[in-house]
Structures are given as C-alpha cells and as structure tokens.
Protein backbone atom coordinates (compact mmCIF):
# COMPACT_ATOMS: atom_id res chain seq x y z
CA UNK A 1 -3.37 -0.03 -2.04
CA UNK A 2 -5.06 3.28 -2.51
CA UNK A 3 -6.02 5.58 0.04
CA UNK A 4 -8.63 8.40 -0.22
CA UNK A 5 -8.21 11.54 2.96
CA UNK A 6 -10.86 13.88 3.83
CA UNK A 7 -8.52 15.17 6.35
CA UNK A 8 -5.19 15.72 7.10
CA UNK A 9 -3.23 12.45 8.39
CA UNK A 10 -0.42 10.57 8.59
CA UNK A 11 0.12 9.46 4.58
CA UNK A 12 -1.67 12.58 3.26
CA UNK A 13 -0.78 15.14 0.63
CA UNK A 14 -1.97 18.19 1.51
CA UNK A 15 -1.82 21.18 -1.45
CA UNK A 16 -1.79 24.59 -0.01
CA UNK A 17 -1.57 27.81 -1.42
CA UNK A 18 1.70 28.23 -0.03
CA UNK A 19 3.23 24.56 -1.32
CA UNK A 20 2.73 21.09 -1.03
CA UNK A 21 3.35 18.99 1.98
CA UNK A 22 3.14 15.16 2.79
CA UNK A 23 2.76 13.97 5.50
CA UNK A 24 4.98 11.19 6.56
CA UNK A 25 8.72 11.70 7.96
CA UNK A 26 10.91 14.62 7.89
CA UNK A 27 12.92 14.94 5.22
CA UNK A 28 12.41 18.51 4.12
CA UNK A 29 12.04 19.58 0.64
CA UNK A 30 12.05 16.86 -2.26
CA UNK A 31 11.58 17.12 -5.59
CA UNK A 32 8.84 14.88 -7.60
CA UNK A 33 8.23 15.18 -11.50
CA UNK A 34 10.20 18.83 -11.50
CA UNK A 35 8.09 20.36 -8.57
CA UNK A 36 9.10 20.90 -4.77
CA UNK A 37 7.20 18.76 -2.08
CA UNK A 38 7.68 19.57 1.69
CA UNK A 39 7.68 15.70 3.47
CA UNK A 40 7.29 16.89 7.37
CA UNK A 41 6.09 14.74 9.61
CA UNK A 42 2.55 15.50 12.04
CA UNK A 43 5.03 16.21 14.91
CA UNK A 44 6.50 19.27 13.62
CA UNK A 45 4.58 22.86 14.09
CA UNK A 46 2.95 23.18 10.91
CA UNK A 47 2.08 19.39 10.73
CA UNK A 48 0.46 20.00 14.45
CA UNK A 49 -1.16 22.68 13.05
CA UNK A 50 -2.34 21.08 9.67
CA UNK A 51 -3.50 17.70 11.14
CA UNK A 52 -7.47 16.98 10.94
CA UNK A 53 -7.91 20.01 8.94
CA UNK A 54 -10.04 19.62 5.67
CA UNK A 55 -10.04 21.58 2.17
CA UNK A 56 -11.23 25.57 2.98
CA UNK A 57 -9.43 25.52 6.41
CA UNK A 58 -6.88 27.69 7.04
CA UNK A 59 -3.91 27.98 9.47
CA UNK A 60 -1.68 30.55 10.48
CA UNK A 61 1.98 29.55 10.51
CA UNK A 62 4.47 32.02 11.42
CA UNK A 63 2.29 35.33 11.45
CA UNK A 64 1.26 33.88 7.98
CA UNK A 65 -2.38 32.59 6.75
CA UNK A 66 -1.65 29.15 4.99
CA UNK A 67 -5.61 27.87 3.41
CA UNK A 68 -5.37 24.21 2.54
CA UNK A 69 -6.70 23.41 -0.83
CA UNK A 70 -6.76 20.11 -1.17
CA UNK A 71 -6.11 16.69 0.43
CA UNK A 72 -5.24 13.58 -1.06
C-alpha cells in the first residue's frame, strides 16, 4: 500500500534543506542507499514542530530556520 502526504504525519518523509527526516519512531540517524535519514518520531521537538506543515513552510529549530521542501 502506497501512501501520498500533503502534510507532515505520522509515516511521512519530509526533505528539508537541512536533511531528511521520517516520521515514525525514534531511532536517530539511519542510513538508506548511502545517504543519512533522521527517523524521529512526532513527539520529539522538531517532529512537534514539523507536524501539519506543508512544502514552503518553514520552522525554526534551535535558533535555526529549517524550510521543508518536500513531503512524501
């Protein structure tokens, strides 16, 4: 089963311009194909702050502006 997000959610992945997180448990950074993926879960600070945002939005996470990209 395929799933499509226009916002951020539990079973997202969520490109910033600061990394790529998905959204699902905490387990920190993984790797996948060679690259680094950040799985956090919507309970931690930056998944509080990311949830039900969209592509354009921005957050600020530790005095730092994070814009979300995209979300799959």
């Amino acid at each position: 089963m395929e799933r499509s997000f226009a916002q951020v959610a539990f079973g997202s992945l969520v490109t910033t311009d600061q990394g790529v997180y998905f959204i699902a448990i905490g387990l920190g950074p993984v790797q996948v194909a060679g690259n680094t993926c950040y799985a956090i879960s919507l309970a931690s600070p930056i998944g509080q702050l990311l949830q039900g945002k969209a592509a354009g939005d921005a957050i600020s996470f530790n005095g730092k502006r994070i814009v979300v990209q995209a979300v799959e």
